[in-house]
C-alpha atoms as a PDB file:
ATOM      1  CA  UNK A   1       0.000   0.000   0.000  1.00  0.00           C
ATOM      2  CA  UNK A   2       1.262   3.797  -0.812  1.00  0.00           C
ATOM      3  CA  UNK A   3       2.378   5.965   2.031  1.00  0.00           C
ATOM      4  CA  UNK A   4      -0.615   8.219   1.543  1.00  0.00           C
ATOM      5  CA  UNK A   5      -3.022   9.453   3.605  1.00  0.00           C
ATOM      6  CA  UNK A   6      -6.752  11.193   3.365  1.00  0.00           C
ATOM      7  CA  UNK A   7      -7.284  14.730   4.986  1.00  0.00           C
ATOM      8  CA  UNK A   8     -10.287  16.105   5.323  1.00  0.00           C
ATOM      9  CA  UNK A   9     -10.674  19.649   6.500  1.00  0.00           C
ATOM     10  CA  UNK A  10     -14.079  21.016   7.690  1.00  0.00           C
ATOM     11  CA  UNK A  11     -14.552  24.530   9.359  1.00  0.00           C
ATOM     12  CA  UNK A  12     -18.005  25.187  10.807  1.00  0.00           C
ATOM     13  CA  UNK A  13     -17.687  28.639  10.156  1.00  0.00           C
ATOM     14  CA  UNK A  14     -18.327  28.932   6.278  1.00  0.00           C
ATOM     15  CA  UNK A  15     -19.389  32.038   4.946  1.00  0.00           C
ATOM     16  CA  UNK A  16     -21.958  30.869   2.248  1.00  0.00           C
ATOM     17  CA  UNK A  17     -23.139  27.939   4.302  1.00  0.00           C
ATOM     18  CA  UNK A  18     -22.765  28.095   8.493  1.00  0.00           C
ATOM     19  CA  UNK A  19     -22.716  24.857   9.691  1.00  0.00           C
ATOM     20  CA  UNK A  20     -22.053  23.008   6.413  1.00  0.00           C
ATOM     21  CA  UNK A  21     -20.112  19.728   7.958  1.00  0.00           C
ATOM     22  CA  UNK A  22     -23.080  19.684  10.301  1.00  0.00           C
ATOM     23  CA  UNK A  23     -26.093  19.794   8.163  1.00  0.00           C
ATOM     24  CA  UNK A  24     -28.305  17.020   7.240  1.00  0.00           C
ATOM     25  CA  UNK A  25     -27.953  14.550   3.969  1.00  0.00           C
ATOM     26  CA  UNK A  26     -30.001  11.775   4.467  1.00  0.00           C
ATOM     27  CA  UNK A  27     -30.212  12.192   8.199  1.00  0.00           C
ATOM     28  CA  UNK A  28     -27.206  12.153   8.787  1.00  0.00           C
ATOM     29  CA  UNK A  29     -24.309  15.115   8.848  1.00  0.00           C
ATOM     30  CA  UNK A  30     -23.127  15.525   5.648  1.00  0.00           C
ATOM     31  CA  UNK A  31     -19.123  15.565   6.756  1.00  0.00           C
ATOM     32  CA  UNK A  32     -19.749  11.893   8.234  1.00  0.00           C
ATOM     33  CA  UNK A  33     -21.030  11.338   4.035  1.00  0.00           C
ATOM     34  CA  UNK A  34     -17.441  12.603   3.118  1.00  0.00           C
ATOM     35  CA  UNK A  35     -15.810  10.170   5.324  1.00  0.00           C
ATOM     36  CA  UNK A  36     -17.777   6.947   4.365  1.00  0.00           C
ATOM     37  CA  UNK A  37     -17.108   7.787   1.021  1.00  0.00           C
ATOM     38  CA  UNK A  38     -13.386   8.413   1.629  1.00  0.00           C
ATOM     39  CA  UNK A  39     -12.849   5.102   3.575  1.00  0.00           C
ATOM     40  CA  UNK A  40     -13.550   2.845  -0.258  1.00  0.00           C
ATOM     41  CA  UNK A  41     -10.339   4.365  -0.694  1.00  0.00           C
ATOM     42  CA  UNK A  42      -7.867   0.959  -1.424  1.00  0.00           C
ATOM     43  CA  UNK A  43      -4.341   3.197  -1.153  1.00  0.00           C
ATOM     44  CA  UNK A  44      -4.865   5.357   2.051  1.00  0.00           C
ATOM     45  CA  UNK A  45      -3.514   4.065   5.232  1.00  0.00           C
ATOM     46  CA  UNK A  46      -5.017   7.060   7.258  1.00  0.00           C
ATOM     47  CA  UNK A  47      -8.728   9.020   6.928  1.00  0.00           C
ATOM     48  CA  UNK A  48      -8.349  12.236   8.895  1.00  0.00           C
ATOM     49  CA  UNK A  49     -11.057  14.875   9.724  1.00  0.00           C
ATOM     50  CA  UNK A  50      -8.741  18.081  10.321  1.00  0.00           C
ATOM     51  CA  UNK A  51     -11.575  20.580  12.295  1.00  0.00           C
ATOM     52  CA  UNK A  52     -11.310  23.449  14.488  1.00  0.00           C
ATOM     53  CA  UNK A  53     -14.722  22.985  15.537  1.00  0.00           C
ATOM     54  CA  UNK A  54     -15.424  21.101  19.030  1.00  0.00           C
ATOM     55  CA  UNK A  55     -18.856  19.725  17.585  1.00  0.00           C
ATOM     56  CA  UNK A  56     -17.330  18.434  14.226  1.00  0.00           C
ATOM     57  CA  UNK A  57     -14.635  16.565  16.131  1.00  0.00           C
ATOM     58  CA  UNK A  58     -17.171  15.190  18.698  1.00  0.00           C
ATOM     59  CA  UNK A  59     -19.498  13.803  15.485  1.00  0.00           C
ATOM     60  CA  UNK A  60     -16.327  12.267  13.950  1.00  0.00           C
ATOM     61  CA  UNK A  61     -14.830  10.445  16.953  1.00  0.00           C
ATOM     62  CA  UNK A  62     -18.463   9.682  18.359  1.00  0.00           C
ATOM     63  CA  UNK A  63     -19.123   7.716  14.652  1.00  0.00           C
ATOM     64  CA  UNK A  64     -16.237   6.115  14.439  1.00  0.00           C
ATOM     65  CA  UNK A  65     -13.743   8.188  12.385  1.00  0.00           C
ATOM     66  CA  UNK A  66     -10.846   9.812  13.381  1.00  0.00           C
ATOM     67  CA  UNK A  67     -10.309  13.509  13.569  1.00  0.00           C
ATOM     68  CA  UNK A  68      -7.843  16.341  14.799  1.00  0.00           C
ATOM     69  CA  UNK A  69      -8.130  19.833  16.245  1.00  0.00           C
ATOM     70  CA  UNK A  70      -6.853  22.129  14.345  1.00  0.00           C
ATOM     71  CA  UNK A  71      -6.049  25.973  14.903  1.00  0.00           C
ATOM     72  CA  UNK A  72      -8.558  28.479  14.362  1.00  0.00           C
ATOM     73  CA  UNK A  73      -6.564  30.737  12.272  1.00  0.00           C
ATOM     74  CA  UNK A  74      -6.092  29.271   9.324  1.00  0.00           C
ATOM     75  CA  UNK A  75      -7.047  30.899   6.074  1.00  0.00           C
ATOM     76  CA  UNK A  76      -7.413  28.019   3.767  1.00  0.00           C
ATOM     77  CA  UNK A  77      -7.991  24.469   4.271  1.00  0.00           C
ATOM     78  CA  UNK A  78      -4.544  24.005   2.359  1.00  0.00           C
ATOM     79  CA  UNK A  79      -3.581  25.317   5.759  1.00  0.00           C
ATOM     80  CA  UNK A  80      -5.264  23.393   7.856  1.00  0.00           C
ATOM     81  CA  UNK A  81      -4.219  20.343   6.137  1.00  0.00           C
ATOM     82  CA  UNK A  82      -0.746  21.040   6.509  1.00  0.00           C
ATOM     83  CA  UNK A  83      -1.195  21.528  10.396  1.00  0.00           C
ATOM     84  CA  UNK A  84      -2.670  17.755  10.721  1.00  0.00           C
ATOM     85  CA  UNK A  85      -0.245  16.448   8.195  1.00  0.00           C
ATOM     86  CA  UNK A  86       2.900  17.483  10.679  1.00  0.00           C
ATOM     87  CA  UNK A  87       2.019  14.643  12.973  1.00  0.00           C
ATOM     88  CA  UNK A  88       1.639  12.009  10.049  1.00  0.00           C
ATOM     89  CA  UNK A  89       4.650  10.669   8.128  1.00  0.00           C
ATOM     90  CA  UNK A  90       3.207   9.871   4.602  1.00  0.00           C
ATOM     91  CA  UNK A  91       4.573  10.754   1.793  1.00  0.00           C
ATOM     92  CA  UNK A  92       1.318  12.102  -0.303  1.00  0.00           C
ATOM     93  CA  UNK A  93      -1.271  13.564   1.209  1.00  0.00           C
ATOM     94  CA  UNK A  94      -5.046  13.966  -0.461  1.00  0.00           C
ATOM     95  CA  UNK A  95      -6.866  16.883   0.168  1.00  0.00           C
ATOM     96  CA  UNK A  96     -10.384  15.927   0.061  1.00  0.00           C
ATOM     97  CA  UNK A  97     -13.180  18.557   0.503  1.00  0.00           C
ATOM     98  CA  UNK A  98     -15.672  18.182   3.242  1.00  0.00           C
ATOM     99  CA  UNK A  99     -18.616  19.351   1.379  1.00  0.00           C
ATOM    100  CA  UNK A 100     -17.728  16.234  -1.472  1.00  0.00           C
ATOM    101  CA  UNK A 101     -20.366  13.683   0.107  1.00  0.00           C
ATOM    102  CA  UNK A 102     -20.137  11.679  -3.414  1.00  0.00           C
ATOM    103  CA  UNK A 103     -16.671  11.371  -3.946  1.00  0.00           C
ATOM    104  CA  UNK A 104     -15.758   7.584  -4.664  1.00  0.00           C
ATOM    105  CA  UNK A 105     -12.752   6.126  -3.177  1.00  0.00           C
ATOM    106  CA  UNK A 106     -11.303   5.136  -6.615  1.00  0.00           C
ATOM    107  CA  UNK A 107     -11.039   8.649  -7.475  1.00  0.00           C
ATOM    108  CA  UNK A 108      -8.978   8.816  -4.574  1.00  0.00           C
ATOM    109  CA  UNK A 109      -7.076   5.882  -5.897  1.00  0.00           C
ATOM    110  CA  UNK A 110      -6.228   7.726  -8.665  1.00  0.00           C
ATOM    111  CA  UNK A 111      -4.517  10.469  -7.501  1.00  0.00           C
ATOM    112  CA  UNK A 112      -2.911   8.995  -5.546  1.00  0.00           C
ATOM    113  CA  UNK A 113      -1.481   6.845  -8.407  1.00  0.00           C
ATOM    114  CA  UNK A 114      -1.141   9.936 -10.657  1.00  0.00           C
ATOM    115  CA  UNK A 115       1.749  10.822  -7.782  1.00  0.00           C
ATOM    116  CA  UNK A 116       3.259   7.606  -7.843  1.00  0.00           C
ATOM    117  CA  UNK A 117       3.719   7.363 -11.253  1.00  0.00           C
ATOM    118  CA  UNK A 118       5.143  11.554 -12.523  1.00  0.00           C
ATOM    119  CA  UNK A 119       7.750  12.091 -10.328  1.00  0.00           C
ATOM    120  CA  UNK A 120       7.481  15.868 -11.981  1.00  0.00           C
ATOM    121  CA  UNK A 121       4.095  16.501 -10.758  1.00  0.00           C
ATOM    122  CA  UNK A 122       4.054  18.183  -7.533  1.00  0.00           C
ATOM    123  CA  UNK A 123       0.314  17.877  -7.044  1.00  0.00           C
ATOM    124  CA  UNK A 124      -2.829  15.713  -8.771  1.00  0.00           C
ATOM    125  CA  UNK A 125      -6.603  16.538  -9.098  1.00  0.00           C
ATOM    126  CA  UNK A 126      -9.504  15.125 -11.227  1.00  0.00           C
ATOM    127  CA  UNK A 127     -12.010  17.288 -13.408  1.00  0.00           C
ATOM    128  CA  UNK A 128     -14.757  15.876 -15.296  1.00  0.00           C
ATOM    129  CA  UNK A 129     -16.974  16.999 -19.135  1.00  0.00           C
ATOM    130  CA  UNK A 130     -19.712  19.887 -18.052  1.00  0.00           C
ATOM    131  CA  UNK A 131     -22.957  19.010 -19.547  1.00  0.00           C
ATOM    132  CA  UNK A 132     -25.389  22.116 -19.370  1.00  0.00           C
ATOM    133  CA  UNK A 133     -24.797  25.883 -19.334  1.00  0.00           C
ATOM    134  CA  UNK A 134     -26.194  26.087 -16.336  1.00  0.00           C
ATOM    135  CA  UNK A 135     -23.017  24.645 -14.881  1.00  0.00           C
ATOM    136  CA  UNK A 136     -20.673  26.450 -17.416  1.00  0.00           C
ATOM    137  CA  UNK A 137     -21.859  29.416 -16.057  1.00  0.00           C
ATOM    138  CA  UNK A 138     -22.310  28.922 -12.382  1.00  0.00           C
ATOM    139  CA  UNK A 139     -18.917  30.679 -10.214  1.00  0.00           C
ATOM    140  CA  UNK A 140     -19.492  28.012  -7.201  1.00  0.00           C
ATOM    141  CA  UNK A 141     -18.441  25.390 -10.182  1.00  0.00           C
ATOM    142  CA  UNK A 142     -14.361  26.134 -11.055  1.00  0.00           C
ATOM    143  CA  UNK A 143     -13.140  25.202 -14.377  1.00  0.00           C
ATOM    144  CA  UNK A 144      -9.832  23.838 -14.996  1.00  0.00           C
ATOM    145  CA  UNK A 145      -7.697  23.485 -18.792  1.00  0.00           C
ATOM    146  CA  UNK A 146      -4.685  21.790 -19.408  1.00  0.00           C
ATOM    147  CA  UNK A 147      -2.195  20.589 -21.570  1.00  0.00           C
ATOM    148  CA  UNK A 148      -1.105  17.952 -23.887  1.00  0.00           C
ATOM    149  CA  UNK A 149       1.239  16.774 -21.019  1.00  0.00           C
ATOM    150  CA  UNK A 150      -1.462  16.354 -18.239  1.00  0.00           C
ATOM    151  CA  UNK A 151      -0.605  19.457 -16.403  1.00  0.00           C
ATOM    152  CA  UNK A 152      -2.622  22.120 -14.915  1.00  0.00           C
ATOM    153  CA  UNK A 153      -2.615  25.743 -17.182  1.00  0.00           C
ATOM    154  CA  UNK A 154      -5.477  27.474 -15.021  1.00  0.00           C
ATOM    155  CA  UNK A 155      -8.563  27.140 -12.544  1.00  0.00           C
ATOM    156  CA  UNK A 156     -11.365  29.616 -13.139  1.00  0.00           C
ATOM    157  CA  UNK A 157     -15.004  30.371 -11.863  1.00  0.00           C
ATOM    158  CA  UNK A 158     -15.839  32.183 -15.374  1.00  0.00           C
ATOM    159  CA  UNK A 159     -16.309  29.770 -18.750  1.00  0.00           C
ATOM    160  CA  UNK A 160     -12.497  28.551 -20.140  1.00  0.00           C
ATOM    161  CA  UNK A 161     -11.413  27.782 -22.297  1.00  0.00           C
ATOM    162  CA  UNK A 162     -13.521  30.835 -23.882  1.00  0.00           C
ATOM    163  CA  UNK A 163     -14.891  29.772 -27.551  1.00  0.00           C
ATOM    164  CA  UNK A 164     -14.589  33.232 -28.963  1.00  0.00           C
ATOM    165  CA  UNK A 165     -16.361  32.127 -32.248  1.00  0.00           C
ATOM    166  CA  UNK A 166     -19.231  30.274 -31.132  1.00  0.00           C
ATOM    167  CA  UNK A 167     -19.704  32.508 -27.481  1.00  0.00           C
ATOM    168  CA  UNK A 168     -19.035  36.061 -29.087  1.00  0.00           C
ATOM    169  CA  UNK A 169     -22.027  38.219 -28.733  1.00  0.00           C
ATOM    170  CA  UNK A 170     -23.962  36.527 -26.340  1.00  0.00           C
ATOM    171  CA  UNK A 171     -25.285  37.119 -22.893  1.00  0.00           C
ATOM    172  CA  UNK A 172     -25.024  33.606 -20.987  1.00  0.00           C
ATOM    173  CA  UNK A 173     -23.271  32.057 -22.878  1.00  0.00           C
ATOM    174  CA  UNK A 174     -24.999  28.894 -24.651  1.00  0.00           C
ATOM    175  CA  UNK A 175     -23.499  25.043 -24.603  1.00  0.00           C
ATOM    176  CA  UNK A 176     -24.077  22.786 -27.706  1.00  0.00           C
ATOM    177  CA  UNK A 177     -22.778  19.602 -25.791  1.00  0.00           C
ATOM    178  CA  UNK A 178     -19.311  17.959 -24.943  1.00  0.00           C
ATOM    179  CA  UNK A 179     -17.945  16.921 -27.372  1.00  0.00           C
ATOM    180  CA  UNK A 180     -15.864  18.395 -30.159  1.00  0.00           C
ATOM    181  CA  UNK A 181     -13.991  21.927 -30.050  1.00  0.00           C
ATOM    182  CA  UNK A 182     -16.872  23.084 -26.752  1.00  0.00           C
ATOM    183  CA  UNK A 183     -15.265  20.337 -24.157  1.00  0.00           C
ATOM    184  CA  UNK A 184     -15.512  22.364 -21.012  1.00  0.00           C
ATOM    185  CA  UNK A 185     -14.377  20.740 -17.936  1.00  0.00           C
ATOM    186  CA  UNK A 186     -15.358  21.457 -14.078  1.00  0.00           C
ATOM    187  CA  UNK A 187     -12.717  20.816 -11.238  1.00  0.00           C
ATOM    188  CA  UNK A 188     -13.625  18.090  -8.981  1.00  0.00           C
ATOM    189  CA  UNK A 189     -12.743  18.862  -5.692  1.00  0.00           C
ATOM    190  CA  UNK A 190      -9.840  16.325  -4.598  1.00  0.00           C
ATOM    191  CA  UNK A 191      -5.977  17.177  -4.646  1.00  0.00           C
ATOM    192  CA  UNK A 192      -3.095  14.898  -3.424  1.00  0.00           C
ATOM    193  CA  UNK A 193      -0.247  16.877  -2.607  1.00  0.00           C
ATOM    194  CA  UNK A 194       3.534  15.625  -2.204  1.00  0.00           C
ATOM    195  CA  UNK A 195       4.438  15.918   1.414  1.00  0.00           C
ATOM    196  CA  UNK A 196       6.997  18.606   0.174  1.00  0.00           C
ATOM    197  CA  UNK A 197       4.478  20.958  -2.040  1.00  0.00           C
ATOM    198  CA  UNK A 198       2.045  20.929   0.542  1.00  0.00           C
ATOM    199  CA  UNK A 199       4.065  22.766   2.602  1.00  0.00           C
ATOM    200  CA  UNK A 200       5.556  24.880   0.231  1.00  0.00           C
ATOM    201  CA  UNK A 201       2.436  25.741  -0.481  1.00  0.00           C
ATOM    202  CA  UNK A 202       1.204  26.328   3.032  1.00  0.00           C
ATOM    203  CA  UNK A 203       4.406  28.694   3.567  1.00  0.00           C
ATOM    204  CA  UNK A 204       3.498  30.911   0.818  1.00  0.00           C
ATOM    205  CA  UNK A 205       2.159  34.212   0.656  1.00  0.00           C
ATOM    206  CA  UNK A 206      -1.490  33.994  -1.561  1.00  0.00           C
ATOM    207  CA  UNK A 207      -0.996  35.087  -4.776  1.00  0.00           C
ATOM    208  CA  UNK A 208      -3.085  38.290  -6.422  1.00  0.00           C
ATOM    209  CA  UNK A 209      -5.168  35.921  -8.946  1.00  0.00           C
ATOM    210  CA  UNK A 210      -5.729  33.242  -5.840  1.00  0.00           C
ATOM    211  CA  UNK A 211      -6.968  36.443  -4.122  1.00  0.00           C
ATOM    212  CA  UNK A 212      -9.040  37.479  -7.460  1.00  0.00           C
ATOM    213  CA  UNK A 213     -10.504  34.035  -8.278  1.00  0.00           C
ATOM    214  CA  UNK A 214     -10.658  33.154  -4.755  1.00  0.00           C
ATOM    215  CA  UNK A 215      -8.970  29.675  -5.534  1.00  0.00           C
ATOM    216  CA  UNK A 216      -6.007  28.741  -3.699  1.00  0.00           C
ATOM    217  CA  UNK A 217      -4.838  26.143  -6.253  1.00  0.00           C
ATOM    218  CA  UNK A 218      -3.943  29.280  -8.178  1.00  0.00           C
ATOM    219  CA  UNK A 219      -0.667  30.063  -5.785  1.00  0.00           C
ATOM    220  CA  UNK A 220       0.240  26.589  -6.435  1.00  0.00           C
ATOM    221  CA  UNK A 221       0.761  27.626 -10.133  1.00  0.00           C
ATOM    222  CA  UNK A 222       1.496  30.674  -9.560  1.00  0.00           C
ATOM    223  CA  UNK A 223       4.885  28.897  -7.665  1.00  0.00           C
ATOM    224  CA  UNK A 224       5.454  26.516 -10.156  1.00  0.00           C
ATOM    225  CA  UNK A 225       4.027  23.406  -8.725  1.00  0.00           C
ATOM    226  CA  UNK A 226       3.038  21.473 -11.233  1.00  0.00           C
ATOM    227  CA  UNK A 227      -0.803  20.173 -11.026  1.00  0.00           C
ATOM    228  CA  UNK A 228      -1.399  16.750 -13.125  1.00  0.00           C
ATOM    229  CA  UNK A 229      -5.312  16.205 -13.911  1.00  0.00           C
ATOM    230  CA  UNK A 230      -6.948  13.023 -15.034  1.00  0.00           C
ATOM    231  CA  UNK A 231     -10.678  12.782 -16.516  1.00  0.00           C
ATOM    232  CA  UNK A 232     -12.842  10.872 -14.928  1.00  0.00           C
ATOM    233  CA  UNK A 233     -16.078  10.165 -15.792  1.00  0.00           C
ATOM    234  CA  UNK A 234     -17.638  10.360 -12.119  1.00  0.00           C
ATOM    235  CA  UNK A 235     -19.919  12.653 -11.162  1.00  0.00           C
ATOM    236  CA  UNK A 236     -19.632  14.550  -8.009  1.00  0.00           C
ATOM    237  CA  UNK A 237     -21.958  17.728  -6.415  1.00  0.00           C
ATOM    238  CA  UNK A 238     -20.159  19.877  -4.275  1.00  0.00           C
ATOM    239  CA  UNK A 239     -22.032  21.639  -1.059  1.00  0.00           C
ATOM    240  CA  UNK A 240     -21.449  25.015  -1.304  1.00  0.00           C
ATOM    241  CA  UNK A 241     -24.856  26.331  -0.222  1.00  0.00           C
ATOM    242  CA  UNK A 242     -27.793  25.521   1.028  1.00  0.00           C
ATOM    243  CA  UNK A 243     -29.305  25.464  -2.152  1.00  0.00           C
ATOM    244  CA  UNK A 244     -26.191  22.952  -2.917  1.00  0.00           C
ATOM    245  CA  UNK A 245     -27.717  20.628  -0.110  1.00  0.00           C
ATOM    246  CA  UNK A 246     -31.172  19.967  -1.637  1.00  0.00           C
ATOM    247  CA  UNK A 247     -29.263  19.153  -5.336  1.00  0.00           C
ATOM    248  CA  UNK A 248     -27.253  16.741  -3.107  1.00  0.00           C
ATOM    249  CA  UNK A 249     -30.428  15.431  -1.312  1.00  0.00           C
ATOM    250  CA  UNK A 250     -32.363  15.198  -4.995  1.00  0.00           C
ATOM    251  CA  UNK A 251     -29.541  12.996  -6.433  1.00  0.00           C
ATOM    252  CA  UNK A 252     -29.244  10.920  -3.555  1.00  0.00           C
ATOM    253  CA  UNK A 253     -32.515   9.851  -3.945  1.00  0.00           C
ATOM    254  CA  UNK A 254     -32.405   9.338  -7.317  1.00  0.00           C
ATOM    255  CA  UNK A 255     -28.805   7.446  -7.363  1.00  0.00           C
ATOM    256  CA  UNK A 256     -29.949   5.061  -4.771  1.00  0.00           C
END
């Protein structure tokens, strides 16, 4: 088995969603969704919840799961990660968001793979096809493009790549499917990091674009880190708001 390890970092005190780790999917807190899901994993040894929250800890711990306290002051969960990742000695770390309740443990695989095998690549992250133009154009849904080589060229909340011939002129601007010259392709929310870039990262002052985009994988660019991203062909809904939550609750009942 890899010397890798799962991280999740939950804050109770989100901006667009108070409470998020807390709230209900199913009947049950949607951070304890994250962790089921990130215990298929096959190449993790250790499934951390990194909190700074007394109640998310007690809900981990009380269900099972292990979790740290973190400090309060962190900025970013890239932060918060590196705090809980000081007292573990694995060599890749994965980054997992705790508002992914339907992120599969062989995407988790993956990235962790994508490490082992490009010595070159400093971090790894997964991004699947956008379907509608409701998600093209939705901010809470970043974008990623990159190159023939696998690597990361830039994360975005706005449309990219922009299609200046078939978008010009137009207000929202319109999808004609996934295929062809208008592939369009959302971040999923997973990173592994090398033990190494993480805390580069960490150390580092954000960058202006990180600031501007409010995306944090930006300063890892913006450093030279270099991101690979596979496609998978997974679907995953990220909790963002509440309005997030009933999506999440729709296609729960509908998956299952």
């Amino acid at each position: 088995m890899p010397d890798a390890a799962v991280i999740i970092p939950a804050r109770y005190a989100s901006t667009r969603f108070p409470g998020k780790p807390l709230a209900l999917l199913a009947g049950r807190p949607l951070i304890l969704h994250v962790l089921d899901r990130a215990r298929q994993a096959k190449r993790a040894r250790h499934i951390v919840v990194a909190t700074d929250d007394d109640r998310i800890y007690r809900t981990v711990r009380e269900n099972g799961g292990d979790a740290v306290l973190t400090g309060s002051h962190h900025p970013t969960g890239t932060d918060r990660i590196a705090e809980a990742a000081m007292s573990l000695s694995c060599d890749i770390i994965v980054n997992v968001q705790g508002d992914e309740p339907f992120i599969r443990g062989d995407m988790i695989d993956t990235v962790v793979r994508l490490l082992e095998e490009d010595s070159s690549a400093g971090m790894a992250t997964l991004a699947s096809r956008i379907r509608s133009a409701e998600d093209l154009n939705d901010p809470n849904i970043v974008k990623v493009v990159w190159g023939r080589s696998g690597y990361a060229l830039y994360f975005s909340r706005a449309p990219i790549p922009y299609h200046r011939d078939a978008w010009a002129g137009t207000g929202p601007l319109g999808f004609r499917g996934a295929t062809g010259s208008l592939q369009c392709y959302r971040h999923i929310g997973i990173y592994g990091y090398r033990r190494e870039s993480l805390f580069r990262l960490s150390r580092a002052e954000p960058e202006p674009v990180e600031e501007i985009e409010k995306l944090e994988q930006l300063r890892a660019l913006a450093l030279g880190i270099r991101i690979r991203v596979a496609e998978t062909t997974y679907e995953s809904i990220g909790v963002d708001t509440p309005e997030d939550l009933e999506k999440a609750e729709t296609w729960l009942n509908t998956s299952s």
